[in-house]
PDB file of N, CA and C in Angstrom:
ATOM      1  N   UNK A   1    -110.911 188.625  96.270  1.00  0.00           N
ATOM      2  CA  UNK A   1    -111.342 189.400  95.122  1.00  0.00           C
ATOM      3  C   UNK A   1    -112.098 190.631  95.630  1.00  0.00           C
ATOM      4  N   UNK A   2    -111.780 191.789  95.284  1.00  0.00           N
ATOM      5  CA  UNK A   2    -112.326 193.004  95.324  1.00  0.00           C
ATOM      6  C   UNK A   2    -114.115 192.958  95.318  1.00  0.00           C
ATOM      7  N   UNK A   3    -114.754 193.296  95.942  1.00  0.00           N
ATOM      8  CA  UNK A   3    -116.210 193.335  95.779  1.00  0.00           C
ATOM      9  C   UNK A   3    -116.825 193.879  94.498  1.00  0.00           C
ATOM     10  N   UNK A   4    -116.169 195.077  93.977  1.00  0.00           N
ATOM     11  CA  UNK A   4    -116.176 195.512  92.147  1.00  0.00           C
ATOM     12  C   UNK A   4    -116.203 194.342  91.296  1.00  0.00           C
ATOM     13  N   UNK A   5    -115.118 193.348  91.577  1.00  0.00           N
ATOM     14  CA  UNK A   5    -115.090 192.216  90.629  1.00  0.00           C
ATOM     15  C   UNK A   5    -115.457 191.036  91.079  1.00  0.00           C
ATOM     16  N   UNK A   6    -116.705 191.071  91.997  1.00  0.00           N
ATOM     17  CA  UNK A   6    -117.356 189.839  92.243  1.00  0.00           C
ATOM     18  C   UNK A   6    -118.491 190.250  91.407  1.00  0.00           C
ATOM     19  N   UNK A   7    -118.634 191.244  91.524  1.00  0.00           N
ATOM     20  CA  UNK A   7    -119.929 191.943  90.401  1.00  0.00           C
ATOM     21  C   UNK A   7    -119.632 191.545  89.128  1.00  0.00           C
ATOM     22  N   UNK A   8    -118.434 191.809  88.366  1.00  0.00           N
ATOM     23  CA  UNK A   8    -117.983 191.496  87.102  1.00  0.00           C
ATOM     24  C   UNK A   8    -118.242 190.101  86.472  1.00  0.00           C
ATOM     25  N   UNK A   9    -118.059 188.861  88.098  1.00  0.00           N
ATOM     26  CA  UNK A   9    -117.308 187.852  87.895  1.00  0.00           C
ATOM     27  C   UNK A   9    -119.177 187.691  87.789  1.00  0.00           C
ATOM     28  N   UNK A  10    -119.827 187.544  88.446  1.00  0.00           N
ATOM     29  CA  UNK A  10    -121.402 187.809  88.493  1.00  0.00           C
ATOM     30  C   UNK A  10    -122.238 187.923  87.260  1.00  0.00           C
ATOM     31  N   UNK A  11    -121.698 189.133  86.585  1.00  0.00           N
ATOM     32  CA  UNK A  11    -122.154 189.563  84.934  1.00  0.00           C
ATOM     33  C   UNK A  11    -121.880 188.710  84.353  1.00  0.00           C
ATOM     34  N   UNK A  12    -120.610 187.665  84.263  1.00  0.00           N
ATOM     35  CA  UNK A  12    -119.809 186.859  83.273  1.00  0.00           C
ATOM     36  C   UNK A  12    -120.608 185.869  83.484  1.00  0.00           C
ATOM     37  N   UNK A  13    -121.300 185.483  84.650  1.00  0.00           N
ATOM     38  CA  UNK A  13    -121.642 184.413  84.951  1.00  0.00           C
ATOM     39  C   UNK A  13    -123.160 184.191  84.215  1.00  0.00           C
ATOM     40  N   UNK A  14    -123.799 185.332  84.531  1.00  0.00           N
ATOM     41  CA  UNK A  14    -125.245 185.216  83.908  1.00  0.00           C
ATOM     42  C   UNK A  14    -124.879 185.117  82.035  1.00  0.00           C
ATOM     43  N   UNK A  15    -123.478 185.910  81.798  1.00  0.00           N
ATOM     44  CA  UNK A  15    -123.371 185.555  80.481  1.00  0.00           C
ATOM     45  C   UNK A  15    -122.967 184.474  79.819  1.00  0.00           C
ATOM     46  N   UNK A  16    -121.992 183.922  80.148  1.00  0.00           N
ATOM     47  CA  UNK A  16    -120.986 183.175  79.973  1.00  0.00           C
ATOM     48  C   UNK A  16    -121.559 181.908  78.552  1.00  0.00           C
ATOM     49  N   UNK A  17    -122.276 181.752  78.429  1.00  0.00           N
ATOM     50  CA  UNK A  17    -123.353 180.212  77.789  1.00  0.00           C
ATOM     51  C   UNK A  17    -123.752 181.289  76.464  1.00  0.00           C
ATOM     52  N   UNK A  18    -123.569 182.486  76.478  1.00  0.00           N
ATOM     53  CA  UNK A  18    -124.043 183.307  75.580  1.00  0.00           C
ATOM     54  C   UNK A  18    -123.212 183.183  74.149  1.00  0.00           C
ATOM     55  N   UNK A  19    -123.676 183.378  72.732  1.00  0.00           N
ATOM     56  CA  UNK A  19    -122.145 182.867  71.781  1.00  0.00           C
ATOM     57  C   UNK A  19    -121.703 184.304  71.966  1.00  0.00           C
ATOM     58  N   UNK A  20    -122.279 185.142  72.093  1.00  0.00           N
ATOM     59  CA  UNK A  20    -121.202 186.264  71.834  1.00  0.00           C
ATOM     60  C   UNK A  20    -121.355 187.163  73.631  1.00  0.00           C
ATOM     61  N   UNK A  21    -120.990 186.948  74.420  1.00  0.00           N
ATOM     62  CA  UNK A  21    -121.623 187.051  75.764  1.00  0.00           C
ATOM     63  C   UNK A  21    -121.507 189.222  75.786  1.00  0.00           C
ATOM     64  N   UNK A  22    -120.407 189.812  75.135  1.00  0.00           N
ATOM     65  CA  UNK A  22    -120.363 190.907  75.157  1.00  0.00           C
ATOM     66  C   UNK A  22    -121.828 191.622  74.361  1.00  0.00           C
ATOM     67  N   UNK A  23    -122.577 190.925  73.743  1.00  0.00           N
ATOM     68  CA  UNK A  23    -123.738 191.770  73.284  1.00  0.00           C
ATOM     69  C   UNK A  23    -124.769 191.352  74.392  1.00  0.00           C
ATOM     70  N   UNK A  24    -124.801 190.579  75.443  1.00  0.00           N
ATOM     71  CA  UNK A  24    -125.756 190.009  75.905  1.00  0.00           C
ATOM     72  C   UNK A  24    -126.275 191.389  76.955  1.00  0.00           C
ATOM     73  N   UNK A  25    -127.515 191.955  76.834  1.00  0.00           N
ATOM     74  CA  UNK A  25    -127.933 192.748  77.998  1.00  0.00           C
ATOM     75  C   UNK A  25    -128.371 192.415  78.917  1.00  0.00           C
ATOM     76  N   UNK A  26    -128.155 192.205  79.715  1.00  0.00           N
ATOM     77  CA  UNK A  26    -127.926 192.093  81.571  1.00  0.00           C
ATOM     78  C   UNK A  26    -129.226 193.142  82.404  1.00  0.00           C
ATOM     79  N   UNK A  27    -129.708 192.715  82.662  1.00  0.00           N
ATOM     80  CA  UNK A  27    -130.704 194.034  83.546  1.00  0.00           C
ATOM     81  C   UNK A  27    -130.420 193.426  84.814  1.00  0.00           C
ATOM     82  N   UNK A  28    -130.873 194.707  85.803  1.00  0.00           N
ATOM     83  CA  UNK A  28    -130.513 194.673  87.036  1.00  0.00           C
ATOM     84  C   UNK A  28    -131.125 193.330  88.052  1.00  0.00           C
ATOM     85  N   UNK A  29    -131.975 193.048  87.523  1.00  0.00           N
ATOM     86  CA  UNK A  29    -132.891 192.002  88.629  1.00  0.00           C
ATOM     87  C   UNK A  29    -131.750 190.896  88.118  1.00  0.00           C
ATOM     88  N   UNK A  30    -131.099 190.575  87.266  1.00  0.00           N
ATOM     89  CA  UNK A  30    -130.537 189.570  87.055  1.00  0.00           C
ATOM     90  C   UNK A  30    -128.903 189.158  87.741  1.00  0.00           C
ATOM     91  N   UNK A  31    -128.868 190.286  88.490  1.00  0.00           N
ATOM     92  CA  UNK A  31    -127.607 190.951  89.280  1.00  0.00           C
ATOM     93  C   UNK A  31    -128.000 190.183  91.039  1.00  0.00           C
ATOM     94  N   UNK A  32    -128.811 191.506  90.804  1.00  0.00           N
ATOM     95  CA  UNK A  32    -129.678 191.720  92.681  1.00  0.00           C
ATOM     96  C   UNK A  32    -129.914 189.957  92.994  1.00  0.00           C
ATOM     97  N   UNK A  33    -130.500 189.387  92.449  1.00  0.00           N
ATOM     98  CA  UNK A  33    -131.045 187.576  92.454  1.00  0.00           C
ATOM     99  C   UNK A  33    -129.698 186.831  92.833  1.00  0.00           C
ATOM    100  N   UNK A  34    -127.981 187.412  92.051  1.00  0.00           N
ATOM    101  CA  UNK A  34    -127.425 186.738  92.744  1.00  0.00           C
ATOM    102  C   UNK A  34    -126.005 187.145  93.506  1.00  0.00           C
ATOM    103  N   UNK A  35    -126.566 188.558  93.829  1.00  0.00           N
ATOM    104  CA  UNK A  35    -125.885 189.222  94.941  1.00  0.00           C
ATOM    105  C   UNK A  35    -126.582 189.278  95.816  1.00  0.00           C
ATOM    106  N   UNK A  36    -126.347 189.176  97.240  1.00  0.00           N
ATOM    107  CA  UNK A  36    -126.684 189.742  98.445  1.00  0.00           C
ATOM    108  C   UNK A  36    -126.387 191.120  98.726  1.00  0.00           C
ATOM    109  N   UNK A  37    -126.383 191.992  98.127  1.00  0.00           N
ATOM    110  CA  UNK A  37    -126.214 193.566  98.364  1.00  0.00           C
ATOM    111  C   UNK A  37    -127.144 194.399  97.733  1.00  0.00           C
ATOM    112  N   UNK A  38    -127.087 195.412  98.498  1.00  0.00           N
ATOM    113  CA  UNK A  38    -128.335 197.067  97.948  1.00  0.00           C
ATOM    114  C   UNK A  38    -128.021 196.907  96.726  1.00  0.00           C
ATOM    115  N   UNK A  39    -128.959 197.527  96.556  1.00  0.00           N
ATOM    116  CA  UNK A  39    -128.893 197.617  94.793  1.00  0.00           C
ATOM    117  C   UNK A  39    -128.084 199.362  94.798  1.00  0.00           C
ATOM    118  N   UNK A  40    -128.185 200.316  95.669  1.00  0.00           N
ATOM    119  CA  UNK A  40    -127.170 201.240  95.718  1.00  0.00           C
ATOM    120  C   UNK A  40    -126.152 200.943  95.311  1.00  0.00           C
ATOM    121  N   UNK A  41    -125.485 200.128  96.290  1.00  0.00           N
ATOM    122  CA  UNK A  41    -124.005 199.219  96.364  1.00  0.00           C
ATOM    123  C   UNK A  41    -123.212 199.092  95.229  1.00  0.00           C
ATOM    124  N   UNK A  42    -124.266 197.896  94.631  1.00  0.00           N
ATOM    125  CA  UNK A  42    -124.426 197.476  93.698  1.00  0.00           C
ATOM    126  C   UNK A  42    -123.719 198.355  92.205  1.00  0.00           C
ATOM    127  N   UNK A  43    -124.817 199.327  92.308  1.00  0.00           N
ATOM    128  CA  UNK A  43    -124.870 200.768  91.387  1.00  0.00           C
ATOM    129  C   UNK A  43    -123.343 201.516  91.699  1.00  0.00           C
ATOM    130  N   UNK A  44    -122.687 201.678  92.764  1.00  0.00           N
ATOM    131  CA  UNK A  44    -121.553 202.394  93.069  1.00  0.00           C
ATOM    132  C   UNK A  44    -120.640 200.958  92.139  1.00  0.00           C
ATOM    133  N   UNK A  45    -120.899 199.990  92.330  1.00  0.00           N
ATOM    134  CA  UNK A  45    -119.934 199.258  91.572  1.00  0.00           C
ATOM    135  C   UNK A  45    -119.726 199.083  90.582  1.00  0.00           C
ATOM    136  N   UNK A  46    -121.186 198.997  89.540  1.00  0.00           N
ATOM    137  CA  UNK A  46    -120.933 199.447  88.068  1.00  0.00           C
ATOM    138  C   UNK A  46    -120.560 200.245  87.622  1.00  0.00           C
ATOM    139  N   UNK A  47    -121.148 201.248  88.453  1.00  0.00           N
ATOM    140  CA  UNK A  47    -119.815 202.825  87.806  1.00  0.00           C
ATOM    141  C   UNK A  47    -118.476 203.205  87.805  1.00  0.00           C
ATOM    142  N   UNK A  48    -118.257 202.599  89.124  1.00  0.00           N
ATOM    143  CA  UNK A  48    -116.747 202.139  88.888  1.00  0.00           C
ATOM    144  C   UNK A  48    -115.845 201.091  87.920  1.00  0.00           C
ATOM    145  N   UNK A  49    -117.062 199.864  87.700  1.00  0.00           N
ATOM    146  CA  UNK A  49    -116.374 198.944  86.141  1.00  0.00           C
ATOM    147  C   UNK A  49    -116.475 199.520  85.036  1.00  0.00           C
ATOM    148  N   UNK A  50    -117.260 200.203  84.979  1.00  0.00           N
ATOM    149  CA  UNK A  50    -118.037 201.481  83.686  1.00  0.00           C
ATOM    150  C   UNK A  50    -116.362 202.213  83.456  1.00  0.00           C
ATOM    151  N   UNK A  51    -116.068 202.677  84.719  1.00  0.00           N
ATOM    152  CA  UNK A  51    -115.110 203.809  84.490  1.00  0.00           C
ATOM    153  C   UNK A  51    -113.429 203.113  84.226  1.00  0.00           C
ATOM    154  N   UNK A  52    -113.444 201.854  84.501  1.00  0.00           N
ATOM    155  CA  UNK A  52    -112.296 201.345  84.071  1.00  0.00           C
ATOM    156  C   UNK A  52    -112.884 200.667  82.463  1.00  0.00           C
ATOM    157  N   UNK A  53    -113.303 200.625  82.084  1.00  0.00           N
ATOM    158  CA  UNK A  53    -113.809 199.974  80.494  1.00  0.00           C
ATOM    159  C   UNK A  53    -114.217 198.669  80.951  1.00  0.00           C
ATOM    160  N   UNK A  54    -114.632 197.762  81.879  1.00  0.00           N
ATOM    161  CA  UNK A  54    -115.230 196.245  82.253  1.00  0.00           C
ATOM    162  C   UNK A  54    -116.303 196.139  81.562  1.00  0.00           C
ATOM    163  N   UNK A  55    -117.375 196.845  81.933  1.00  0.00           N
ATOM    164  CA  UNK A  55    -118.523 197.033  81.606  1.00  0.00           C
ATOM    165  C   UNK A  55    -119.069 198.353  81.019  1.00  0.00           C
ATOM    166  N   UNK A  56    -120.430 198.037  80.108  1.00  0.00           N
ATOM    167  CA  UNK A  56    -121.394 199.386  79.604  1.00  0.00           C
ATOM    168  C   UNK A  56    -122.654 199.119  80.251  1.00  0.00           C
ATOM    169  N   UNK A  57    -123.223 200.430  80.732  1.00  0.00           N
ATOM    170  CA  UNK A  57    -124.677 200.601  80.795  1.00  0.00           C
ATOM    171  C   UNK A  57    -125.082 201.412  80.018  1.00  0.00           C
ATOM    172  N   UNK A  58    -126.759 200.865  79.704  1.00  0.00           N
ATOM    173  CA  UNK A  58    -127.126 201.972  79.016  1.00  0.00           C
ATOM    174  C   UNK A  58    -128.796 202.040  79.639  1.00  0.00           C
ATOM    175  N   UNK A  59    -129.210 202.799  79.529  1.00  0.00           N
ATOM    176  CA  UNK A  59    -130.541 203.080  79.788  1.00  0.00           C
ATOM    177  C   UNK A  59    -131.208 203.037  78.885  1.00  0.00           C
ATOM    178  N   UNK A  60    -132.315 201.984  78.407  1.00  0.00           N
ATOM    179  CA  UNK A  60    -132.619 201.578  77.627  1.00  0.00           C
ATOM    180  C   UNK A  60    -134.552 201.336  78.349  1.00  0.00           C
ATOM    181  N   UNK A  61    -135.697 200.769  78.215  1.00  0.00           N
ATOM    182  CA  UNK A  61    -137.186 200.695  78.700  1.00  0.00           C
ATOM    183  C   UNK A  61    -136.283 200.468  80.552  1.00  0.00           C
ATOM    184  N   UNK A  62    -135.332 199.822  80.809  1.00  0.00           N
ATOM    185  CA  UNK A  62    -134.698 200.130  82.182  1.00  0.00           C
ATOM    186  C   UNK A  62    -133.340 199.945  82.140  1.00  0.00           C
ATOM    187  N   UNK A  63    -132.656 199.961  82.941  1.00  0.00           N
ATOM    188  CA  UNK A  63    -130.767 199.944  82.896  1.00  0.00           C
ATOM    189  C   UNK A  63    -130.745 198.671  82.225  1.00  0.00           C
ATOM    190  N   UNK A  64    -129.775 198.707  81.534  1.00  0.00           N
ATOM    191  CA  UNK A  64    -129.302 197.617  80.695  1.00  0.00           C
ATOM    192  C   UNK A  64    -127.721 197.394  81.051  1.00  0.00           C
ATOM    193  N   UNK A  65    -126.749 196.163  81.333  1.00  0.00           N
ATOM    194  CA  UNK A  65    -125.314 195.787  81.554  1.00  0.00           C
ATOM    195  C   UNK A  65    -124.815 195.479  80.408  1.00  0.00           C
ATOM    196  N   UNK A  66    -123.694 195.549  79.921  1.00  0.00           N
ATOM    197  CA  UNK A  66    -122.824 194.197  79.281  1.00  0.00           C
ATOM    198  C   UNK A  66    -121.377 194.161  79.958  1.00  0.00           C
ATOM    199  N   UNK A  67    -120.770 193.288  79.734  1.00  0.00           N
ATOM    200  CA  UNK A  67    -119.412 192.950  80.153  1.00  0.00           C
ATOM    201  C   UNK A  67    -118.927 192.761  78.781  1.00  0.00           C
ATOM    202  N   UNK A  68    -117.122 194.254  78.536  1.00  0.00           N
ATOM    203  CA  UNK A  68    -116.376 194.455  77.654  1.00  0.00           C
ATOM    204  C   UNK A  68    -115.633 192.918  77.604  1.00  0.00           C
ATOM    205  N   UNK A  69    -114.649 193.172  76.739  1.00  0.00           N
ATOM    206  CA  UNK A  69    -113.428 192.512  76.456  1.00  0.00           C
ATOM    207  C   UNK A  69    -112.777 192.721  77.402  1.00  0.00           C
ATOM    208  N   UNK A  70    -112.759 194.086  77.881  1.00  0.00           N
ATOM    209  CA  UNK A  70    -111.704 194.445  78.613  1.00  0.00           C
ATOM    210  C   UNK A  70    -112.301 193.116  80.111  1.00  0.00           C
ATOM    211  N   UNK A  71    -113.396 193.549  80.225  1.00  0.00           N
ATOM    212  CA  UNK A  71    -113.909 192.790  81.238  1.00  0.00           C
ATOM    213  C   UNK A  71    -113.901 191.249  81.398  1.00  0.00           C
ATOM    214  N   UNK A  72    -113.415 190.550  80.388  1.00  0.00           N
ATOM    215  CA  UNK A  72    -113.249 189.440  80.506  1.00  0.00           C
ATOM    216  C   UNK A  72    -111.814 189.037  80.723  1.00  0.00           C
ATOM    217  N   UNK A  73    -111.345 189.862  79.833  1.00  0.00           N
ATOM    218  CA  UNK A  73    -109.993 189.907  80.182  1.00  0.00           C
ATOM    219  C   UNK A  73    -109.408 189.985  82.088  1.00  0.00           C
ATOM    220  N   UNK A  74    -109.685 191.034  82.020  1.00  0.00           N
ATOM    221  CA  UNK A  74    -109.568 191.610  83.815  1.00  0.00           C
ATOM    222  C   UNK A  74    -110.367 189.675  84.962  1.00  0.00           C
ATOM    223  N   UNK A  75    -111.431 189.225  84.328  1.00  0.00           N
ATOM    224  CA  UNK A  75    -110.873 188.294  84.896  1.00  0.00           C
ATOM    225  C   UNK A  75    -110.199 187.175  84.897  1.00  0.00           C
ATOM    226  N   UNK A  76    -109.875 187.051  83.788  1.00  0.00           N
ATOM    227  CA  UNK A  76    -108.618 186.272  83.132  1.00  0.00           C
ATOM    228  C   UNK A  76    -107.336 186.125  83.737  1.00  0.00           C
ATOM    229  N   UNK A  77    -106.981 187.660  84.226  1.00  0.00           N
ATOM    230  CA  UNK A  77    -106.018 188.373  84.927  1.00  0.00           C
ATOM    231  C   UNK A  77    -106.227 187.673  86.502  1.00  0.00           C
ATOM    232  N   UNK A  78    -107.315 187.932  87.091  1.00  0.00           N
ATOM    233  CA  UNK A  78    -107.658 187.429  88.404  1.00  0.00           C
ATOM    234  C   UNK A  78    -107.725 185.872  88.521  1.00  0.00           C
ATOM    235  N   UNK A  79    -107.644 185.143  87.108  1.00  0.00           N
ATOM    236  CA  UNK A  79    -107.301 183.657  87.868  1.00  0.00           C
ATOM    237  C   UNK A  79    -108.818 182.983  87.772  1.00  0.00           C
ATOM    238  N   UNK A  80    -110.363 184.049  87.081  1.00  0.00           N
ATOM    239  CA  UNK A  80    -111.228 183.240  87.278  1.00  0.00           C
ATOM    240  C   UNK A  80    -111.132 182.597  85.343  1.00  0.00           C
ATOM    241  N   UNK A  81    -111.355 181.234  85.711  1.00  0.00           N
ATOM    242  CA  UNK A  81    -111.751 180.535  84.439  1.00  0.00           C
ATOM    243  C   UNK A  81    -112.989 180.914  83.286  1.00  0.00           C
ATOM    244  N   UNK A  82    -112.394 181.593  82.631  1.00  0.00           N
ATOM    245  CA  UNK A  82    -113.677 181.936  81.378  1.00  0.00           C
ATOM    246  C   UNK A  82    -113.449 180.958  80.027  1.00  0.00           C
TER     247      UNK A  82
END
């Protein structure tokens, strides 16, 4: 799996238990805790899920995540179980 969509698979994960997991906001410490990578890194990778429709950020009291439809979908596609 692409390192972009271990991030994705990551977001889904902190969401997943959520009823509607696409409204759930995600902040960054909740990422970094269960990645081993810069938070740079990190940042180059959301912008790239950002730019395919996976995910939204928004800047909000600090960065805020969610994971789209599209984004669940995409790992649907990859074979991970949602």
């Amino acid at each position: 799996m692409e390192p972009r969509y271990q991030i994705l698979h990551t977001i889904y994960e902190i969401v997943k238990h959520d009823p509607e997991p696409q409204t759930y906001l995600c902040r960054p410490r909740e990422i970094i805790l269960r990645q081993f990578q810069d938070w740079s890194i990190i940042q180059q990778y959301l912008d790239l899920l950002e730019k395919e429709e996976l995910v939204t950020t928004k800047q909000l009291d600090t960065l805020v995540i969610s994971i789209t439809r599209n984004g669940i979908e995409k790992l649907k596609e990859q074979g991970i179980a949602v």
